[in-house]
Structure formats: structure tokens, C-alpha cells
C-alpha atoms as a PDB file:
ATOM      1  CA  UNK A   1      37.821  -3.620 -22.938  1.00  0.00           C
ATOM      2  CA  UNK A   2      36.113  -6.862 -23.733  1.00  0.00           C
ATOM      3  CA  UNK A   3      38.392  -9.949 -22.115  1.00  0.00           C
ATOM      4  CA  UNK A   4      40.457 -12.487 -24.024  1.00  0.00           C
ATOM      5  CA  UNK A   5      40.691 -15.985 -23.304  1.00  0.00           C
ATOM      6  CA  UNK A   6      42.727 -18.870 -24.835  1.00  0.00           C
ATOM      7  CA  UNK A   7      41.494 -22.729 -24.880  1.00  0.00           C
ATOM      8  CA  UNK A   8      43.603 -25.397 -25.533  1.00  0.00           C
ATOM      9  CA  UNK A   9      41.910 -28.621 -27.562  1.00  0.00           C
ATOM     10  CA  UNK A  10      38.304 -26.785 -28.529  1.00  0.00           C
ATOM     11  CA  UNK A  11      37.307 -28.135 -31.925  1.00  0.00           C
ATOM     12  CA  UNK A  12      35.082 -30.955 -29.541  1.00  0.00           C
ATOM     13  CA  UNK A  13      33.937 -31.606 -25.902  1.00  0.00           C
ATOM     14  CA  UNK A  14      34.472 -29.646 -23.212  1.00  0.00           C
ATOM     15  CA  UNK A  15      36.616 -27.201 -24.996  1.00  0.00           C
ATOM     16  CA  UNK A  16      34.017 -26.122 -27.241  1.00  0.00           C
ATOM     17  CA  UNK A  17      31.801 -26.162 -25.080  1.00  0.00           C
ATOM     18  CA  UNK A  18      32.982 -23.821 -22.560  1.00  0.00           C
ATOM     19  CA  UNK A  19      34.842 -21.468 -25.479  1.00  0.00           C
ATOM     20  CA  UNK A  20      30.629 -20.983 -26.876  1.00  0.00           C
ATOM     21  CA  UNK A  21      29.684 -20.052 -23.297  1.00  0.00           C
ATOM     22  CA  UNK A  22      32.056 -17.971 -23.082  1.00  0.00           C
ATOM     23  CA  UNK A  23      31.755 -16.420 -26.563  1.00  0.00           C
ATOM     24  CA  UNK A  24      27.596 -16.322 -25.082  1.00  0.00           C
ATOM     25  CA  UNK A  25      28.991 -13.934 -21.991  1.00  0.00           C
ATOM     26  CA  UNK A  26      31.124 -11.439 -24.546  1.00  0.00           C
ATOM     27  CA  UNK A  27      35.048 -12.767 -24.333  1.00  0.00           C
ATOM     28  CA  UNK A  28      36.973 -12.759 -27.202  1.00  0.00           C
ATOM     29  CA  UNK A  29      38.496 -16.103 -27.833  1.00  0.00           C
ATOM     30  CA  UNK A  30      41.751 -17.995 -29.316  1.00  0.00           C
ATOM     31  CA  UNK A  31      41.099 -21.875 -29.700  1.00  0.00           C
ATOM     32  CA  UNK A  32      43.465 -24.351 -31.226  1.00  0.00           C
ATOM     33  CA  UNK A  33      43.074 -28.293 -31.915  1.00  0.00           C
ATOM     34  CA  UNK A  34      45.735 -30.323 -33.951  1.00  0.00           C
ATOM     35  CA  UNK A  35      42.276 -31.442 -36.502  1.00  0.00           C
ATOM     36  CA  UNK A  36      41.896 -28.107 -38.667  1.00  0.00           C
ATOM     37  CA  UNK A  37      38.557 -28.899 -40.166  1.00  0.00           C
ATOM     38  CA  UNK A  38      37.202 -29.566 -36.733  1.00  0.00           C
ATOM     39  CA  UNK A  39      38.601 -26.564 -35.601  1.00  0.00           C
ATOM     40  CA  UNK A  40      37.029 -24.355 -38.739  1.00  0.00           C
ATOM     41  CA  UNK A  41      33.631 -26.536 -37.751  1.00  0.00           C
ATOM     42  CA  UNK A  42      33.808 -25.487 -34.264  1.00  0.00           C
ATOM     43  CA  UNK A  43      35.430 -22.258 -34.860  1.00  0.00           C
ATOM     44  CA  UNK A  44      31.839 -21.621 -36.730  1.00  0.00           C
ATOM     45  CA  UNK A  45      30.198 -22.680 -33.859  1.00  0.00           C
ATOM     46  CA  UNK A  46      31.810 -20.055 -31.240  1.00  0.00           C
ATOM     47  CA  UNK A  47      31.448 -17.189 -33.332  1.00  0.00           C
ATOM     48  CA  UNK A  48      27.568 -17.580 -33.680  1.00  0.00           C
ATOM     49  CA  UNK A  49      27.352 -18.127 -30.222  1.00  0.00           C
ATOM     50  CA  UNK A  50      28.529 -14.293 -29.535  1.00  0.00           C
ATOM     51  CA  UNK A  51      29.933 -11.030 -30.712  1.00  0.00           C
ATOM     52  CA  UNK A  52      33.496 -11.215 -29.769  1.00  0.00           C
ATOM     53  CA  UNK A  53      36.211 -12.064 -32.256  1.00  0.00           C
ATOM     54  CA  UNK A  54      37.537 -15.698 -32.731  1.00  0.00           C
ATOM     55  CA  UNK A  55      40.864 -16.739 -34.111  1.00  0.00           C
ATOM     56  CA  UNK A  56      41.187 -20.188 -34.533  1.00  0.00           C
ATOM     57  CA  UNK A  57      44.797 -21.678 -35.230  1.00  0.00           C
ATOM     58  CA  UNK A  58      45.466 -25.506 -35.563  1.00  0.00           C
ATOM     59  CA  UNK A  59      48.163 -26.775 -34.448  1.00  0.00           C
ATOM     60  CA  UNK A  60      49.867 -28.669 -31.369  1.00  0.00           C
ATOM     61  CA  UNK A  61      50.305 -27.356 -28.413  1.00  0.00           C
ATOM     62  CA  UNK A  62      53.519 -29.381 -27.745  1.00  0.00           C
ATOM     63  CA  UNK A  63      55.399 -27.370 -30.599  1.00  0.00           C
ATOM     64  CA  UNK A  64      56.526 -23.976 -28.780  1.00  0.00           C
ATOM     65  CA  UNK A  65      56.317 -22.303 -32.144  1.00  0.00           C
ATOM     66  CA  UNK A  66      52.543 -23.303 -32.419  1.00  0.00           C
ATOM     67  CA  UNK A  67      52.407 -21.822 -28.337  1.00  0.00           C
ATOM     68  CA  UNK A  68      54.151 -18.835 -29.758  1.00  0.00           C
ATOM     69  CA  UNK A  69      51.608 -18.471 -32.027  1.00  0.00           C
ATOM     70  CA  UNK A  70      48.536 -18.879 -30.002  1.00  0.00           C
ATOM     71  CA  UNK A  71      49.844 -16.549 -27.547  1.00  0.00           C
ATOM     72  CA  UNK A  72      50.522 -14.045 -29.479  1.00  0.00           C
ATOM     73  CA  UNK A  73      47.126 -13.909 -31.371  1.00  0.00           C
ATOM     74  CA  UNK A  74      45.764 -13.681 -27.512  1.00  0.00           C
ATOM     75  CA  UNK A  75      47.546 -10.867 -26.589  1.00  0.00           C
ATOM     76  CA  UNK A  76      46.996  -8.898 -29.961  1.00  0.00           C
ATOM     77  CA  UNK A  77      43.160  -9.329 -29.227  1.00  0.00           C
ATOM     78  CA  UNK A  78      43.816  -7.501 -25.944  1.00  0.00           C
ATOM     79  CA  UNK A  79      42.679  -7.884 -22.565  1.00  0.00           C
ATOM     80  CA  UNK A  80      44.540 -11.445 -22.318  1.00  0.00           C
ATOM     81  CA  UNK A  81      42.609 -12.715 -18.983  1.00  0.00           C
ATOM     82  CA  UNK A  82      42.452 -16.847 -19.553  1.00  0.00           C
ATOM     83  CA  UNK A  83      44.166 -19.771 -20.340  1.00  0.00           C
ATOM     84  CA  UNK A  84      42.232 -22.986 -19.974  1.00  0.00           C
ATOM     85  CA  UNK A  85      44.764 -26.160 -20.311  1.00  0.00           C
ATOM     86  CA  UNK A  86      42.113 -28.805 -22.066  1.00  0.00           C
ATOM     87  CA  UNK A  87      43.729 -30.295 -24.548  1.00  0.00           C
ATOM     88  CA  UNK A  88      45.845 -33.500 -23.548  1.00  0.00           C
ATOM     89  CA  UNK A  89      45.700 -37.434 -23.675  1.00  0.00           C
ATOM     90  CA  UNK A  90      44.288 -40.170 -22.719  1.00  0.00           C
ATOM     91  CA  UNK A  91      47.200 -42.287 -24.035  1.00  0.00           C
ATOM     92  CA  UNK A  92      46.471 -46.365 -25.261  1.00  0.00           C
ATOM     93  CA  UNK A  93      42.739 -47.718 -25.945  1.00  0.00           C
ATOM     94  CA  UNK A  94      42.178 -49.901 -23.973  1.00  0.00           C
ATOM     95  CA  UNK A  95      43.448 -48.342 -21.090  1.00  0.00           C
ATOM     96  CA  UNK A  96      46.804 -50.399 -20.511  1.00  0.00           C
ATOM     97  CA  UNK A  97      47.606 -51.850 -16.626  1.00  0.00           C
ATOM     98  CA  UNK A  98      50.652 -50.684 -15.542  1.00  0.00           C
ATOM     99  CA  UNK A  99      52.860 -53.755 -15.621  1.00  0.00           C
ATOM    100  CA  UNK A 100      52.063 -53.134 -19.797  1.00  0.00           C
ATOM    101  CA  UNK A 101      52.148 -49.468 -20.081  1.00  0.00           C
ATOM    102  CA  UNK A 102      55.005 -48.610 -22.694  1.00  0.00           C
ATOM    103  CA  UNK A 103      57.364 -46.295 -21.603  1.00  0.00           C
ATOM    104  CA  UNK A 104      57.297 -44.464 -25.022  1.00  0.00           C
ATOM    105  CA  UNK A 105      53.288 -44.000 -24.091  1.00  0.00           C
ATOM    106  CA  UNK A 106      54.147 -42.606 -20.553  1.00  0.00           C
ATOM    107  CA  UNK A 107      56.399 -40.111 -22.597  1.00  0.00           C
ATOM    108  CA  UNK A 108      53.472 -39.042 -24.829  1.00  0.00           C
ATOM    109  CA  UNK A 109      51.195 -39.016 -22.095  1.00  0.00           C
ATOM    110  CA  UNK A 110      52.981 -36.961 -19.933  1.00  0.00           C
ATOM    111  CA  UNK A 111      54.447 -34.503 -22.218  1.00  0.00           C
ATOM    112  CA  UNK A 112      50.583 -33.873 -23.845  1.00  0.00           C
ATOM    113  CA  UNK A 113      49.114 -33.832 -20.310  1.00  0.00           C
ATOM    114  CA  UNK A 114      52.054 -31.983 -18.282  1.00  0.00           C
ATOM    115  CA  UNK A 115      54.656 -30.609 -20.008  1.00  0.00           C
ATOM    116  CA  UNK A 116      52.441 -28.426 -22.987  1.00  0.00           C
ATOM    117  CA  UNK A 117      50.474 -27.225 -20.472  1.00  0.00           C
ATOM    118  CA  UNK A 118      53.331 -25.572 -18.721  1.00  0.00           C
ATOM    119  CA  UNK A 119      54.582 -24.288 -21.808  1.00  0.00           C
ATOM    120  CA  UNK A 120      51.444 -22.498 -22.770  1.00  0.00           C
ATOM    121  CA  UNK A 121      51.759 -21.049 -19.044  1.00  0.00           C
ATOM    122  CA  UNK A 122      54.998 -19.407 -19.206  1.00  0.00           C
ATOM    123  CA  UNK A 123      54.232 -18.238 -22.535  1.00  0.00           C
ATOM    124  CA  UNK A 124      51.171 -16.934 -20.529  1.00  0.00           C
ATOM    125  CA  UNK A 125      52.455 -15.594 -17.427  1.00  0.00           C
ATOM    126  CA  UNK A 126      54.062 -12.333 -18.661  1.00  0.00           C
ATOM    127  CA  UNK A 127      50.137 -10.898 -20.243  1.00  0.00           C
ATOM    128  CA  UNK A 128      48.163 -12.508 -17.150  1.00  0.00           C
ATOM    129  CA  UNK A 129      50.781 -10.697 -14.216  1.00  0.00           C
ATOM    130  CA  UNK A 130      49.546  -7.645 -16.226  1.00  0.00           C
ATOM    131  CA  UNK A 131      46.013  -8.061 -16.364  1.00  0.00           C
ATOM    132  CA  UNK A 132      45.821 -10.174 -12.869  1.00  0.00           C
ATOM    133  CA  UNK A 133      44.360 -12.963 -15.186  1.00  0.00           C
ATOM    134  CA  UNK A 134      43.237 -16.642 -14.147  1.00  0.00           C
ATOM    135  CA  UNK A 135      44.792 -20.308 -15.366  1.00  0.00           C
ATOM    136  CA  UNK A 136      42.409 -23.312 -15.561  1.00  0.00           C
ATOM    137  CA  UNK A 137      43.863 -26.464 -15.916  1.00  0.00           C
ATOM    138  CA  UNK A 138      41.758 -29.456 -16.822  1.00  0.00           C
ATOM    139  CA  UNK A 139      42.262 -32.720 -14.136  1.00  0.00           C
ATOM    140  CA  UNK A 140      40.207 -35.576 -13.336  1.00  0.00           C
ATOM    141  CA  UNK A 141      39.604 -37.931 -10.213  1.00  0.00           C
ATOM    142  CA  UNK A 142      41.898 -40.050 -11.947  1.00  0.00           C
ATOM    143  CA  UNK A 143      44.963 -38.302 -10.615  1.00  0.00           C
ATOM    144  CA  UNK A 144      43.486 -38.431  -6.643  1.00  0.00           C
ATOM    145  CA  UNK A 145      41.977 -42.523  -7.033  1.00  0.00           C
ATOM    146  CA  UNK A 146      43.034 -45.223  -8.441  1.00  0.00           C
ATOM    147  CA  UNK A 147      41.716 -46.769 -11.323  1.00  0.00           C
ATOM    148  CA  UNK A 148      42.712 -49.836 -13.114  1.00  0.00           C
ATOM    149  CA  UNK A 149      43.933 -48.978 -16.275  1.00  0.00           C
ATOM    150  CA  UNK A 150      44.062 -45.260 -15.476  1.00  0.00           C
ATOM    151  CA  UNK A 151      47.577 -45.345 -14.007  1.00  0.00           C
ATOM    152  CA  UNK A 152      49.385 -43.512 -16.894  1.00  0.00           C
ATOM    153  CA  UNK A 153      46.777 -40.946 -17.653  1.00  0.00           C
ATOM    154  CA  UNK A 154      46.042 -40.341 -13.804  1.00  0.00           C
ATOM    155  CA  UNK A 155      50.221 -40.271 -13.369  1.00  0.00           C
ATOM    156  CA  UNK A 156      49.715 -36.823 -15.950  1.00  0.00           C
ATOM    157  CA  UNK A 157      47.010 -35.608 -14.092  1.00  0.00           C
ATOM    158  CA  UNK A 158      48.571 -35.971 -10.915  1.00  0.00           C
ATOM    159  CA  UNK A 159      51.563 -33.905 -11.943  1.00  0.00           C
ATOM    160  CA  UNK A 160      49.152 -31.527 -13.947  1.00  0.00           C
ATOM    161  CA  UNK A 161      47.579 -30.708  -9.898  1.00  0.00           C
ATOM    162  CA  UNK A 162      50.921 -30.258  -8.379  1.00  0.00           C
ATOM    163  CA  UNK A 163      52.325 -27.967 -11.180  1.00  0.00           C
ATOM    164  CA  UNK A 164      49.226 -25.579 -10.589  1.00  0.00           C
ATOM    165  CA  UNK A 165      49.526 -26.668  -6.701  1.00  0.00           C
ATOM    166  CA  UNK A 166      53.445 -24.548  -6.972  1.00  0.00           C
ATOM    167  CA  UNK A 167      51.904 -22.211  -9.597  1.00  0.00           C
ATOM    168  CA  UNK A 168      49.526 -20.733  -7.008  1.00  0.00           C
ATOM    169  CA  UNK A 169      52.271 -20.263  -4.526  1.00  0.00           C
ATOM    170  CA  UNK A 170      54.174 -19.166  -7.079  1.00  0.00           C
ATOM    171  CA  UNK A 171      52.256 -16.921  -8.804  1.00  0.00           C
ATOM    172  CA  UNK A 172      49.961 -15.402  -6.045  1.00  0.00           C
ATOM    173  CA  UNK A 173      48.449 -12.096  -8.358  1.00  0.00           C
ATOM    174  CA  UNK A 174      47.468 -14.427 -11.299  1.00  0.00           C
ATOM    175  CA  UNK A 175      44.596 -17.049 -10.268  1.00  0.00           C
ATOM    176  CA  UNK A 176      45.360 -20.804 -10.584  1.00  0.00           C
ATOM    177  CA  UNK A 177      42.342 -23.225 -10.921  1.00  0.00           C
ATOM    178  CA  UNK A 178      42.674 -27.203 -11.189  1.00  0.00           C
ATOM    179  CA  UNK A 179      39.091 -28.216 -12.464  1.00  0.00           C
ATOM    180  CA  UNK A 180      37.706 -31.896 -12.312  1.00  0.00           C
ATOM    181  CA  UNK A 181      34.870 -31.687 -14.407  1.00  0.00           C
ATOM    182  CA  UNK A 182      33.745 -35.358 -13.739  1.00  0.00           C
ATOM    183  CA  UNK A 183      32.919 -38.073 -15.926  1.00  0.00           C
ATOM    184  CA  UNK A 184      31.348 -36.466 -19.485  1.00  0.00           C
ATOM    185  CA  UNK A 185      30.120 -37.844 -22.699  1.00  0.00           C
ATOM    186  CA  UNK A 186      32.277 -37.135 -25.111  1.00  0.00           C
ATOM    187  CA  UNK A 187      34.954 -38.814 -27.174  1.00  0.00           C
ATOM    188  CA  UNK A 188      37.718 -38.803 -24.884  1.00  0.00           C
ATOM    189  CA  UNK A 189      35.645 -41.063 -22.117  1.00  0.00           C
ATOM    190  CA  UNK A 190      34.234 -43.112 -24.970  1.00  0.00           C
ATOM    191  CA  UNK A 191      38.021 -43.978 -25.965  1.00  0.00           C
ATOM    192  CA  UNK A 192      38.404 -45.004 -22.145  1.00  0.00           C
ATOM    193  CA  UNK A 193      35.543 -47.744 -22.659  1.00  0.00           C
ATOM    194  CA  UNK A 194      35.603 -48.842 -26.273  1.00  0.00           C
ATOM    195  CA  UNK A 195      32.884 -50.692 -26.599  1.00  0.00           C
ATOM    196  CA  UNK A 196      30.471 -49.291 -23.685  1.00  0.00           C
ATOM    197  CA  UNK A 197      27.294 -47.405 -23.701  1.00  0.00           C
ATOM    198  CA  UNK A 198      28.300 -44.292 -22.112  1.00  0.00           C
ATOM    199  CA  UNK A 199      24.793 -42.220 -23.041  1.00  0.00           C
ATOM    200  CA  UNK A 200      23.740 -41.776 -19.796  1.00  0.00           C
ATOM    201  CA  UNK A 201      27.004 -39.556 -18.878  1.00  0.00           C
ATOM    202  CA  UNK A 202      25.704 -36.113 -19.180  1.00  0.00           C
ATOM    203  CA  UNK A 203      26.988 -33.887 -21.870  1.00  0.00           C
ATOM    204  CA  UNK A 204      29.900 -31.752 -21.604  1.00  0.00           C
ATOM    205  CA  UNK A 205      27.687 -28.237 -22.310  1.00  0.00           C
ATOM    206  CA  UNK A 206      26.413 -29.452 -18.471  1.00  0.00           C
ATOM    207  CA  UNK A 207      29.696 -28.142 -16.480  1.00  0.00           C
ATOM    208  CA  UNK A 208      30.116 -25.197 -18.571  1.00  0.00           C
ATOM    209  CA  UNK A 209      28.035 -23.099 -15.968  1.00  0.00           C
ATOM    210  CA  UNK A 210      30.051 -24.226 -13.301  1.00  0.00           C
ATOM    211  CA  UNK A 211      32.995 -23.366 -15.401  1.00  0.00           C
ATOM    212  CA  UNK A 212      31.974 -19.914 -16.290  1.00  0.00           C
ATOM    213  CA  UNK A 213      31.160 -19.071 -12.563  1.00  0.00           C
ATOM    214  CA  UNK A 214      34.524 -20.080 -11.307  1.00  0.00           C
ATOM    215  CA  UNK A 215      36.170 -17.869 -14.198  1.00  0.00           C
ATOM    216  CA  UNK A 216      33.687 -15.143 -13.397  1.00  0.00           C
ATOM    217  CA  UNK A 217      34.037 -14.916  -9.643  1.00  0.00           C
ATOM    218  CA  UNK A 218      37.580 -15.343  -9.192  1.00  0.00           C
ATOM    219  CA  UNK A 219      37.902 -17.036  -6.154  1.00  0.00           C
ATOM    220  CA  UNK A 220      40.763 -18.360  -4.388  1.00  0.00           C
ATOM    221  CA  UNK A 221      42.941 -20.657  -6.409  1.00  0.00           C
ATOM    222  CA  UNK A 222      42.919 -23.973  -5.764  1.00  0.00           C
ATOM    223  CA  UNK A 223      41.431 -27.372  -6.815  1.00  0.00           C
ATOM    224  CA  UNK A 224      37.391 -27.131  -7.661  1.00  0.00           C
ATOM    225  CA  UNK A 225      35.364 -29.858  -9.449  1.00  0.00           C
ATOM    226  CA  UNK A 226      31.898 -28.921 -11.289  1.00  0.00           C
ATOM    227  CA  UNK A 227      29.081 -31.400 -10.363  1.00  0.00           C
ATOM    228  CA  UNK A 228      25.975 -31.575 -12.541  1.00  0.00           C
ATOM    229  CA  UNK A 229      22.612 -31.711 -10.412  1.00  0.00           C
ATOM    230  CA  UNK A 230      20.719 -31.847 -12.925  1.00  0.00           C
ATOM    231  CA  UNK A 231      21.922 -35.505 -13.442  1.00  0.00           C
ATOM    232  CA  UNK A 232      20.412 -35.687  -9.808  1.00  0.00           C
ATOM    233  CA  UNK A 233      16.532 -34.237 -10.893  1.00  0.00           C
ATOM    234  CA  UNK A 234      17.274 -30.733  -9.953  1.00  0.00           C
ATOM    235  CA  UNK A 235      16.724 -27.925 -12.440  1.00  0.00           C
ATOM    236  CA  UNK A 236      19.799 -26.031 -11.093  1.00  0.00           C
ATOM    237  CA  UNK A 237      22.768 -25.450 -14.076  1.00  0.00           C
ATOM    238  CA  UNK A 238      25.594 -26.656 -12.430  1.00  0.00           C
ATOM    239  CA  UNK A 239      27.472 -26.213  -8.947  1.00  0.00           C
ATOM    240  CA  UNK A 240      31.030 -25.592  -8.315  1.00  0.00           C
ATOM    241  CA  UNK A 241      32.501 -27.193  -5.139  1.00  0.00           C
ATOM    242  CA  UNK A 242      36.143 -26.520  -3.951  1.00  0.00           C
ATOM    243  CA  UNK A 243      37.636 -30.042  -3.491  1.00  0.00           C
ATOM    244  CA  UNK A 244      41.103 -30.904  -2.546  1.00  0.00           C
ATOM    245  CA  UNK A 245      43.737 -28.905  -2.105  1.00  0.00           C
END
């Protein structure tokens, strides 16, 4: 039975990327963004890249209905294996310091970044106990440094790594994975420095090696972050390393 997996925020970025690698290796796939027509573009996009089925369903992941829905079209696909958390926030451009940092944009921040994730997990958790599946939330160094500017968005993350930190205990049969991918180009780090030439950050189809190795292998939950050495001079396609845990 060819696997299912379901990707949070994949009409751009990482997202995509990783759903057309995985599309590449067989997997069905259900992918959702809250932009529809970047969704249908991408959509496109994954279902050239292989011959499993892809539903695409717009929507936000914040709105349990929309969960319901994604969910659902997973499990109907059968073989529900995945869920990769990587849709979510940065919150105010420019990144705000702390001492400015609306409360109402905490709120957003967290509930894009923390709470929908969690929702799309217990709507999960019943299909991947069956099938012994795998979670992959998307974190950042932001939520182990500190950063000026980063405090609300590495606050998320933060809480993001200790919900998948209880998960694994948790949830020992189903295999937890807390992924920093590192610093990428795509719109999401461009919002983070308006302004800024970020072209020599490498491109977010880099990690997805990394990313399909960890999914593939199944090893021990935990924290792992995807390093590009090609950005180094080597010809390799991306190393995982287990960070902190």
C-alpha cells in the first residue's frame, strides 16, 4: 500500500518542497495553504513530480473544521503515515523587540505556531497509532538562542519543541521529530529582513534530502536539524544531525 502523508503550509518553501520529494519517492500526499491559487499552482507542481495521488484543500489550519477536513482526505487515501507541521508565523515585519511586541501578535503567533499544530496532531494520532506513523514538526534555532527581534516567534517555537518533547514520551509507538531546517531562502526569512539580500541562503529544495532520510529511516524521535554541505563545497545532498534533546 503506497504511504500517505499530510503537509501543513505547501503551496511555497519548504512545504512544497519536501511534499515534490516526496511525491518523487511514491507517497501519496494531502497539502493545504490558506492562498488557493498557490495551492492549485503548487498542487500542479507535486503531482508531476510523481505518481501518487494529490488532494489539495485550502484552508487554515487553525479552523478544526478545515483539520477535519484535511484529515479525513488523509486517511481516505490510506496508509496515513505523516504529518509534517510547516505551516505557521513569523508574526510582525520588522521583527518587533519584546518591550513592543503586541499581545494580540503573541496570540496569533502562538496559536499559528503552537496551538494548530497540536490540533492537526490529535486529529492525527488515532490513524498514525494504527499505522506506527511519524510527526515532523517544523522549529528553528530561534526557539534554543536568542535573537533580537525573534522573541515572539522563537517563544512559538520553543513551545512547538516541548509539545513534541511530551509527545514522544507520550506517544512512544508513533515517531515524533522536531526539525530545524536552518536558515533558507524563501519568503518567510525574507519577511524577517525586509529589505536584505538574502540570495546567498541556499534554497529550501537543499534540506529536502535530509528531510526525506529522517522520514525514511525512522529513527529515534527527538530533535534533528538538516545542514546543507553543499553550502560548504561538498557535493553531498544534505546531512541530518540529531541536535538537542
Amino acid at each position: 500500500m503506497r504511504r500517505t502523508a499530510l503537509i501543513t503550509g505547501a503551496s511555497r518553501g519548504l512545504g512544497r518542497a519536501l511534499a515534490e520529494g516526496l511525491a518523487h519517492e511514491g507517497w501519496n500526499l494531502v497539502v493545504d495553504a490558506r492562498d488557493a491559487a498557490a495551492l492549485d499552482e503548487a498542487r500542479a507542481a507535486v503531482d508531476a513530480a510523481g505518481p501518487g495521488s494529490v488532494v489539495a484543500l485550502s484552508g487554515d489550519v487553525a479552523d478544526p473544521v478545515h483539520v477535519a477536513a484535511l484529515v479525513g482526505a488523509a486517511a481516505a487515501e490510506g496508509g496515513f503515515d505523516l504529518v509534517v507541521n510547516n505551516a505557521g508565523t513569523l508574526g510582525p515585519s520588522p521583527l518587533p523587540r519584546l518591550a513592543s511586541l503586541r499581545a494580540t501578535d503573541l496570540d496569533d503567533i502562538l496559536r499559528a505556531n503552537v496551538v494548530a499544530p497540536l490540533q492537526v496532531i490529535q486529529a492525527a494520532l488515532p490513524h498514525l497509532r494504527r499505522t506506527r506513523g511519524a510527526i515532523l514538526n517544523i522549529t528553528s534555532d530561534a526557539a534554543v538562542e536568542g535573537y533580537e527581534g525573534w522573541g515572539g516567534y522563537g517563544a512559538s517555537k520553543a513551545a512547538l519543541e516541548q509539545v513534541s518533547r511530551v509527545l514522544a514520551v507520550e506517544e512512544p509507538e508513533v515517531r515524533t521529530y522536531w526539525v530545524d531546517p536552518g536558515d533558507m531562502r524563501t519568503r518567510m526569512h525574507q519577511e524577517a529582513f525586509p529589505g536584505e539580500d538574502i540570495s546567498d541562503r541556499p534554497p529550501p529544495q537543499s534540506r529536502v534530502p535530509g528531510l526525506v532520510r529522517l522520514i525514511e529511516q525512522r529513527p529515534a524521535s527527538g530533535r534533528y536539524r538538516v545542514d546543507d554541505p553543499a553550502a560548504e563545497g561538498e557535493t553531498a545532498d544534505g546531512e541530518l544531525v540529531e541536535g538537542r534533546r
